[in-house]
Structures are given as structure tokens and as C-alpha cells.
Protein backbone atom coordinates (compact mmCIF):
# COMPACT_ATOMS: atom_id res chain seq x y z
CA UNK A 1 0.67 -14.26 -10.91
CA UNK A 2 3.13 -12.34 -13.23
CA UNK A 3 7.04 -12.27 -12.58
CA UNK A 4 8.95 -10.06 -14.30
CA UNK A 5 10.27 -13.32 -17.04
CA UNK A 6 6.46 -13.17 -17.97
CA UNK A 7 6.31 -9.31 -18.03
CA UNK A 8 8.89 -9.84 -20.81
CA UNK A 9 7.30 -12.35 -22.49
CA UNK A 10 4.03 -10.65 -22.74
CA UNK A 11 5.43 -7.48 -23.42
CA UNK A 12 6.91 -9.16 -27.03
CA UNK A 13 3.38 -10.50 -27.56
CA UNK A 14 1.90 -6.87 -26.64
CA UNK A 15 4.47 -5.75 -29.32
CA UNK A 16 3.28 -8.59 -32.07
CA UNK A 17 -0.76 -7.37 -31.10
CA UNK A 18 0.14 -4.07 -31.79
CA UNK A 19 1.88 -4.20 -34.78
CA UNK A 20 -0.86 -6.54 -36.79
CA UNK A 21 -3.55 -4.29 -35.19
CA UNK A 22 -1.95 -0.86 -36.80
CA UNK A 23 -1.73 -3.38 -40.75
CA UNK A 24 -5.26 -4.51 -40.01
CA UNK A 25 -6.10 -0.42 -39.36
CA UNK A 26 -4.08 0.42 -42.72
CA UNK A 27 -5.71 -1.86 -44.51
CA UNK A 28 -9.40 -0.22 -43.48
CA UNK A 29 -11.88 2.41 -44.76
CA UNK A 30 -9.71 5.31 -45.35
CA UNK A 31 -13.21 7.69 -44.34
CA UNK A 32 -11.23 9.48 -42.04
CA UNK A 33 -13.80 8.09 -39.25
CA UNK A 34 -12.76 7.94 -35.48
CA UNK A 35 -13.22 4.06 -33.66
CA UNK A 36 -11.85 5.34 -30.46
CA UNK A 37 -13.26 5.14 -27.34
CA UNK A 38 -12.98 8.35 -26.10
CA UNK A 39 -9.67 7.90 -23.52
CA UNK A 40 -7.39 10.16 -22.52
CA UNK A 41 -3.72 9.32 -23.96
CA UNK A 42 -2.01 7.22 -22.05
CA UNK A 43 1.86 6.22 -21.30
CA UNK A 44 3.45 4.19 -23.22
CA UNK A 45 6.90 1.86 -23.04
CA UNK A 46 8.17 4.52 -25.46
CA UNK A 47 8.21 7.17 -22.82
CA UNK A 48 10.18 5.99 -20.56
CA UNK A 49 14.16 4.45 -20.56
CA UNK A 50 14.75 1.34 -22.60
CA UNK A 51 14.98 -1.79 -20.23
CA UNK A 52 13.49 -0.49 -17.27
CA UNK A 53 10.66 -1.60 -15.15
CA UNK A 54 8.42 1.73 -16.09
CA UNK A 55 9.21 0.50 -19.50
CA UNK A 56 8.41 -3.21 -19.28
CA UNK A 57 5.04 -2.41 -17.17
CA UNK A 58 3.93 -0.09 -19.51
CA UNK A 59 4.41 -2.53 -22.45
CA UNK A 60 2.98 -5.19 -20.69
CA UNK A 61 -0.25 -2.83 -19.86
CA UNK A 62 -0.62 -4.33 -16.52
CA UNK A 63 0.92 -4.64 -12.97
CA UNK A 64 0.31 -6.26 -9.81
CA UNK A 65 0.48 -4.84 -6.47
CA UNK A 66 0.73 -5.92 -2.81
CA UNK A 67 -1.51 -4.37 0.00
CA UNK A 68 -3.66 -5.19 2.90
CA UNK A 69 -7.32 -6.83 2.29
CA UNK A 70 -8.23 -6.66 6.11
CA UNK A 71 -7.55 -2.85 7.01
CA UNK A 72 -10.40 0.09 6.92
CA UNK A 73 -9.34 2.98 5.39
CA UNK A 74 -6.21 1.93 4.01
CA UNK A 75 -6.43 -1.74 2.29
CA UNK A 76 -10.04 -3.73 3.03
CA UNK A 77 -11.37 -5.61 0.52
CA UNK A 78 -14.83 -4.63 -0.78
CA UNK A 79 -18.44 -6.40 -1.63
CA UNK A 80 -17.10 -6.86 -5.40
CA UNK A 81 -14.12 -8.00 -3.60
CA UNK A 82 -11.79 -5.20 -5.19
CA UNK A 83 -9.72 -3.24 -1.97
CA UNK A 84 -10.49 -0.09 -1.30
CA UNK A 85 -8.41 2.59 0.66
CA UNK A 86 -6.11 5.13 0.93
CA UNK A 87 -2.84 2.85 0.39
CA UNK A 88 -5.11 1.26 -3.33
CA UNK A 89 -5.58 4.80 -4.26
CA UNK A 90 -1.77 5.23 -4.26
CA UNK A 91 -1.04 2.81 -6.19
CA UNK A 92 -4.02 3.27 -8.87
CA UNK A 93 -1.93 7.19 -9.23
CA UNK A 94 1.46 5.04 -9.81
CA UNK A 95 -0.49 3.04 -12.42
CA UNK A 96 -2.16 5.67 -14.45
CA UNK A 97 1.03 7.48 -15.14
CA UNK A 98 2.51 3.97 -16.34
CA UNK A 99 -0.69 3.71 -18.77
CA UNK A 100 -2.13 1.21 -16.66
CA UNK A 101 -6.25 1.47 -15.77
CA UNK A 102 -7.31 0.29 -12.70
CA UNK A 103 -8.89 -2.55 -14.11
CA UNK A 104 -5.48 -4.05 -15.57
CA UNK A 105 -4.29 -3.45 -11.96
CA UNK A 106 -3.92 -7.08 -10.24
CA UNK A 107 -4.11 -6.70 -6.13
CA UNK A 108 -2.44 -9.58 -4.31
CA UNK A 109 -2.73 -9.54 -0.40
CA UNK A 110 0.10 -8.79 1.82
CA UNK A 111 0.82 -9.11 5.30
CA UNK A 112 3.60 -7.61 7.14
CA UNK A 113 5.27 -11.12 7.31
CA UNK A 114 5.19 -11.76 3.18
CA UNK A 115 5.89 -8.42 2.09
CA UNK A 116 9.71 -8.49 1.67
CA UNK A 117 9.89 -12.14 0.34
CA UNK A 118 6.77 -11.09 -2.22
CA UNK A 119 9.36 -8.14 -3.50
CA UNK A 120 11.92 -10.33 -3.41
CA UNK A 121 10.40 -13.56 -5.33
CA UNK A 122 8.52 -10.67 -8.21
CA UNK A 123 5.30 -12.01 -7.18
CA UNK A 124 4.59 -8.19 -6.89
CA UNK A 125 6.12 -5.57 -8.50
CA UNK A 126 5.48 -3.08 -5.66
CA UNK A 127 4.31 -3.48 -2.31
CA UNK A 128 1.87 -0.45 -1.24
CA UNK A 129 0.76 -1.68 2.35
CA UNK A 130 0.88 0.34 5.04
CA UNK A 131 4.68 -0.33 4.80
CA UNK A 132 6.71 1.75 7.28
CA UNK A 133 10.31 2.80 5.60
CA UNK A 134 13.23 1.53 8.59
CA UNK A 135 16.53 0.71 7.96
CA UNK A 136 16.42 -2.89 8.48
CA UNK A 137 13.65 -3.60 5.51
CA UNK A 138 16.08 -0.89 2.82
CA UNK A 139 18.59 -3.77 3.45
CA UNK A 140 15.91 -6.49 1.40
CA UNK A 141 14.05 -3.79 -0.32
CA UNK A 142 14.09 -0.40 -2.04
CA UNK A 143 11.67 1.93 -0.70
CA UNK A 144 9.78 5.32 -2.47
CA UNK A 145 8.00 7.96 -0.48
CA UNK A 146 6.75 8.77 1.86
CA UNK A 147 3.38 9.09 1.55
CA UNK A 148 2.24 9.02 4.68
CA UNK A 149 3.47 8.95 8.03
CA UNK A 150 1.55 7.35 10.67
CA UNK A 151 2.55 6.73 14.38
CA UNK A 152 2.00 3.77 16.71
CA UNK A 153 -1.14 4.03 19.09
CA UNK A 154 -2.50 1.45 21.43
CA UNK A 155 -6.62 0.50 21.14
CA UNK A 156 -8.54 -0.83 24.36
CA UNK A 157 -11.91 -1.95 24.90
CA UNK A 158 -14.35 1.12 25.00
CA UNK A 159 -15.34 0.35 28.88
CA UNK A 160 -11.52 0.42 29.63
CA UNK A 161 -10.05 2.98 32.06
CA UNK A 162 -6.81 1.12 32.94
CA UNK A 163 -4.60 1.84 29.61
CA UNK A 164 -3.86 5.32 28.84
CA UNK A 165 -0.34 4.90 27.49
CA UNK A 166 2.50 2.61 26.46
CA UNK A 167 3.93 2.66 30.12
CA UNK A 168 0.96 1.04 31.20
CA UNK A 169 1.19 -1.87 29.36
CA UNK A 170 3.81 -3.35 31.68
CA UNK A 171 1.87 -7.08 32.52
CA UNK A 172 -0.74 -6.59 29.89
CA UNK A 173 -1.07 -9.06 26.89
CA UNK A 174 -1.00 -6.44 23.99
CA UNK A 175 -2.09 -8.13 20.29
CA UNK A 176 -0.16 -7.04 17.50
CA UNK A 177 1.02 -8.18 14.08
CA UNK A 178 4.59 -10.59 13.52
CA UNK A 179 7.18 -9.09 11.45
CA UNK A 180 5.53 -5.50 11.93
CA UNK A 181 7.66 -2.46 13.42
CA UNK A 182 4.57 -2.15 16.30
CA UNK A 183 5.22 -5.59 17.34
CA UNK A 184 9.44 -5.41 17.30
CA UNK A 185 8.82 -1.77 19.36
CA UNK A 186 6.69 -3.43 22.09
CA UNK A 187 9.16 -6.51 22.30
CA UNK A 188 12.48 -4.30 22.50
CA UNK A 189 11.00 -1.08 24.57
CA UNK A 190 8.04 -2.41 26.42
CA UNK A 191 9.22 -5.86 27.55
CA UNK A 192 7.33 -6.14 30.47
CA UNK A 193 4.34 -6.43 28.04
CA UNK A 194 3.31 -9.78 27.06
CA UNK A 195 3.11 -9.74 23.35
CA UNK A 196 0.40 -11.62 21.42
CA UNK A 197 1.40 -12.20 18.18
CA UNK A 198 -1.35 -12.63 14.93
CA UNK A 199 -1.05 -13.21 11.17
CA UNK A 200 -3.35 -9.71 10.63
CA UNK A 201 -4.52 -7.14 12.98
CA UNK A 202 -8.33 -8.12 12.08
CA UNK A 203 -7.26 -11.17 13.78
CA UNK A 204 -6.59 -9.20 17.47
CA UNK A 205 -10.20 -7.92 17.61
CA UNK A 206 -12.33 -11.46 18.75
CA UNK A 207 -9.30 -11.35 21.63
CA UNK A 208 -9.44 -8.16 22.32
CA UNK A 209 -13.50 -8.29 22.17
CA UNK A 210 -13.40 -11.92 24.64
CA UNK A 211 -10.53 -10.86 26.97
CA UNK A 212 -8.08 -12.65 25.46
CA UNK A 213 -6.47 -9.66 25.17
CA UNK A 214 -5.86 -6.50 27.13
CA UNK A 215 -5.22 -4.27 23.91
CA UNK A 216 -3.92 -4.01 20.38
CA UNK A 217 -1.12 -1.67 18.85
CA UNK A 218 -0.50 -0.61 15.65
CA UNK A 219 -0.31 2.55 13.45
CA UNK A 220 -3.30 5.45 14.80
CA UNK A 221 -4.52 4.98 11.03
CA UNK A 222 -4.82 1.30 11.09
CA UNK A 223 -6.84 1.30 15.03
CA UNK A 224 -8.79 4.40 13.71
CA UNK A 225 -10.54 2.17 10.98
CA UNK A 226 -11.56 -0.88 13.41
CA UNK A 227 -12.77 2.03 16.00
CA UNK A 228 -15.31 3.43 13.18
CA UNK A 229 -15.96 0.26 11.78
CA UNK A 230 -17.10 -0.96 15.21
CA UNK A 231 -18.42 1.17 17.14
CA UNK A 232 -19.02 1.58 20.74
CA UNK A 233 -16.64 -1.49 21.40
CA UNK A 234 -12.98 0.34 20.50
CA UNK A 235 -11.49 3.25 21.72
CA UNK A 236 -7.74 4.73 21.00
CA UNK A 237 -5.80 5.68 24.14
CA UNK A 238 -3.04 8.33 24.37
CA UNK A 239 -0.97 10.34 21.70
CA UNK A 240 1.24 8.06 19.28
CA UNK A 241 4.48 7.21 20.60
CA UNK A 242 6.43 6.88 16.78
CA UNK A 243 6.75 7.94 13.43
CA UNK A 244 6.11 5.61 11.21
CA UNK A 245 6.63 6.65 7.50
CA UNK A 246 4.83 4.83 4.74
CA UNK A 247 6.82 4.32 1.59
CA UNK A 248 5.84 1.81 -1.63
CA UNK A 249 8.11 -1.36 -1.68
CA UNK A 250 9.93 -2.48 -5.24
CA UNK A 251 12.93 -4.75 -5.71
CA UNK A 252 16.16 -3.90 -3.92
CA UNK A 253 18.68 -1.81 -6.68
CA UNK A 254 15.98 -0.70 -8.82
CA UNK A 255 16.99 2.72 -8.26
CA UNK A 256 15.75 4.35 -11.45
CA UNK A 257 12.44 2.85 -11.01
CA UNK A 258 12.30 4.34 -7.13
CA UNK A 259 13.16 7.78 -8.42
CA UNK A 260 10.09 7.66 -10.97
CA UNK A 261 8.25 6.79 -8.37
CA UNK A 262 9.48 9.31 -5.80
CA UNK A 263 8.52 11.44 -9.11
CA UNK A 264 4.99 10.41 -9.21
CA UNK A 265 4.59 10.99 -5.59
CA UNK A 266 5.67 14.83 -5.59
CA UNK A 267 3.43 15.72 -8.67
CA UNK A 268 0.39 14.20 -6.68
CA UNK A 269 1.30 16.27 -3.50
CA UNK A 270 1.32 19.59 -5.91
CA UNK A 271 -1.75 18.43 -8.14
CA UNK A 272 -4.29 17.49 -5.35
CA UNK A 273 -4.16 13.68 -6.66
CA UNK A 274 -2.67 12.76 -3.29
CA UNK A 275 -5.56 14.99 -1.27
CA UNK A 276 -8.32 13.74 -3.45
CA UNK A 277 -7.33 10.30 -2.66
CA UNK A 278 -7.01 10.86 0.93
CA UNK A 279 -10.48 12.42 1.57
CA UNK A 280 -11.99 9.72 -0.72
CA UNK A 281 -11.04 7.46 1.65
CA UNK A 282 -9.14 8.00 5.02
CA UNK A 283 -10.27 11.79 4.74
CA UNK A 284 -14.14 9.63 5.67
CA UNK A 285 -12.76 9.56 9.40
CA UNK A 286 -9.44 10.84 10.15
CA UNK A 287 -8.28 14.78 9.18
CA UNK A 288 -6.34 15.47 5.80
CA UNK A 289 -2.55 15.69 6.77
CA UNK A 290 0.28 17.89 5.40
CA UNK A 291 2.11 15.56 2.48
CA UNK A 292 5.51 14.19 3.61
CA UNK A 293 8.87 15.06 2.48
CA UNK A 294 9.93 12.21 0.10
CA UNK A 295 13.21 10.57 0.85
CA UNK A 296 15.72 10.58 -1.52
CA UNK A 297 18.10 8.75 -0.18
């Protein structure tokens, strides 16, 4: 897995293969023939500020991203075992306007526990994850976006009459993930719920399905993919009780990269990238939203 030491490293070999592939290219038929392969131009390190991360990722020709293998719609890992979803889409726009094909993209899975210390240690050089923005995680991390903005729901059993709301999960065990926002809301303003902490939120579903359980909360996007995925066992009750605004992760400080990125994001909203994305995946189930307002704070 690539730190940013060996983005340097291969981006001075990337440099060396480049400049004995253009004497190797001089030194051909001079027939005026063209060996390309038909791609669009791409970015290169050239186009962006010397010494920055845009710069060293475009050199390098690669990048590797965080985000969820185990959630429909957003991050779930397909057949070829590549992740689909709204939250891969994302970060395959980020990518292209770096110069970077999806194919040179490498996907490492996060949960919400190793997302921070993954930023942190540059096993990843941005986190795209269903990764709500909150004061507390700008303190270890920078943050772009939104992109999104999602809002905690609670997801029952479909037979179940009893939850309708957050107020009536007073005595209930109620699954959600450790280290997530969901989780810290239910333990600090629903404390007469019991919480049942997991490692992923595919992990609540066998207790929710054996009565282990009494529900599971998380973002309405998150539930909404288990509900189609399964259905006739899942159900979402009541309206979403937060905001919960989805921004891409990158190393704490690394301001001018967060800006590009905040860059990135805008041009999608006004292009239709960000809408094409969304109804190629998400769109399947839940209805397009209005883009957010990007935070530049």
C-alpha cells in the first residue's frame, strides 16, 4: 500500500520512464504516424503547484482511496470484487481530473473506526466513506465537501409496529457502528437505549434478523440499501432526526489540496458529473437530491 515516501519515489521513476520513452520516440520512424490509443488528454504533475499532493499523485499516475466494501448504494464490493456506489463514483471524478483512470485507482476498505488513523498513517490518501464532516474528526483530519448530506434513521424488522421514532427506543437494544456519529448520538441523546456496538453495519442485520436486536441506526442512505437489498425483512421508521454531511477525508493541513478538491466538487455539481453519478447508483433506489453547499471553511 503506497505512502506518500513511495509516491515520491515512484514519481522520480515515472519521471526516468518518461524521459527514455520520449528518446526511444525521437529516435523512431519520423512517418508522421499516430501510436496513440485514442484517450482523451489527461492531467499531468505539470498542471498543478510544484510540491503538492495534486502534483505528486498525478506524477505518480495512481492513488489509493478509503471507502466502505459492505454498504449498498454507497461502497459494496462487487462480483469482480471492485466497489461500486455512489461514494466510488466520487472519488473516480477526483481521480480523472488528477489524470488518474479508474483502473490505477487502488480501493482499500474503511470502517468508521480506521478512517482517521488510515489518513493519518498515508495508508490512504483520501478517505471517501460515507464520512460525516463534525468538528471533532476536523481536529485529526481535513475535510472537502460536502457531497452529500444524509440524516440518521432507525431500521426495524418489517413485521415491527413498536418503533416509529428515536423516542421509542428508550429500553431497546439498537445496533449501530463504533466510532460512527449514529452510535455517539444514541449514547449521548438516547441513553436509555441499550447500544449494540459492531465493526460494520452489515454486521447488525443476522441480530437484527434473530432478535438479537430490536433495530439498527445509521444514515437513511446507508438503511435504504440493506432495505432494497433484502426485501420484505427491513423497513425504515420515521423521518431522520440529523444532518449528516458527507465530506472526502485527506491529511490534516493540506489545505491547498482540500481547496482543489472543494474545486472538483463544484464543477461536478454544475456539469451533471455529480447527478450522473448519483442516478448510476443511489439514484437505483433513493430520489436525486439538490447538491450541497461546499464548506469552505
Amino acid at each position: 500500500m503506497r505512502t506518500r515516501s513511495t509516491l515520491r519515489r515512484s514519481s522520480a521513476l515515472a519521471a526516468m520512464a518518461l524521459t527514455a520513452s520520449l528518446v526511444l520516440a525521437a529516435c523512431g520512424d519520423d512517418d508522421g504516424g499516430d501510436d496513440g490509443n485514442g484517450e482523451e488528454p489527461t492531467a499531468e504533475a505539470g498542471d498543478f503547484p510544484e510540491g503538492s499532493t495534486m502534483a505528486e499523485l498525478a506524477e505518480a499516475g495512481e492513488i489509493t482511496v478509503g471507502t466502505k466494501f459492505d454498504q449498498p448504494l454507497f461502497g459494496l464490493v462487487g462480483p469482480d470484487g471492485t466497489p461500486v456506489g455512489f461514494d466510488v463514483e466520487i472519488a473516480k471524478i477526483i481521480a480523472s481530473e488528477l489524470g488518474i483512470s479508474e483502473d490505477n485507482i487502488e480501493w482499500v476498505e474503511t470502517v468508521s473506526a480506521n478512517r482517521e488513523p488510515f489518513i493519518q498513517d498515508g495508508r490512504v490518501d483520501i478517505v471517501v466513506a460515507t464520512y460525516t464532516i463534525n468538528d471533532e474528526r476536523k481536529q485529526l483530519v481535513d475535510f472537502a465537501g460536502p457531497y452529500f448530506v444524509a440524516g440518521q434513521t432507525i431500521m426495524v424488522l418489517e413485521e415491527n409496529t413498536d418503533i416509529n421514532g428515536p423516542d421509542d427506543l428508550a429500553g431497546r437494544r439498537v445496533c449501530s457502528v463504533e466510532g460512527s456519529t449514529p452510535a455517539e448520538n444514541i449514547r449521548t441523546n438516547y441513553p436509555e437505549a441499550e447500544l449494540f456496538p459492531t465493526g460494520a453495519y452489515s454486521d447488525c442485520l443476522e441480530p437484527l434478523r434473530n432478535g438479537q436486536v430490536d433495530a439498527v441506526t445509521t444514515d437513511n442512505v446507508i438503511l435504504s440499501g440493506f432495505v432494497d437489498q433484502n426485501p420484505g425483512e427491513f423497513k425504515l421508521v420515521g423521518e431522520p432526526f440529523t444532518e449528516e454531511p458527507y465530506g472526502i477525508g485527506l491529511m490534516h493541513g493540506d489545505t491547498e489540496f482540500r481547496n482543489w478538491i472543494n474545486d472538483v466538487l463544484e464543477a461536478s455539481f454544475e456539469d451533471g458529473r455529480w447527478e450522473e453519478a448519483w442516478a448510476e447508483t443511489a439514484g437505483a433506489v433513493l430520489e436525486t437530491p439538490e447538491p450541497p453547499q461546499v464548506d469552505r471553511y
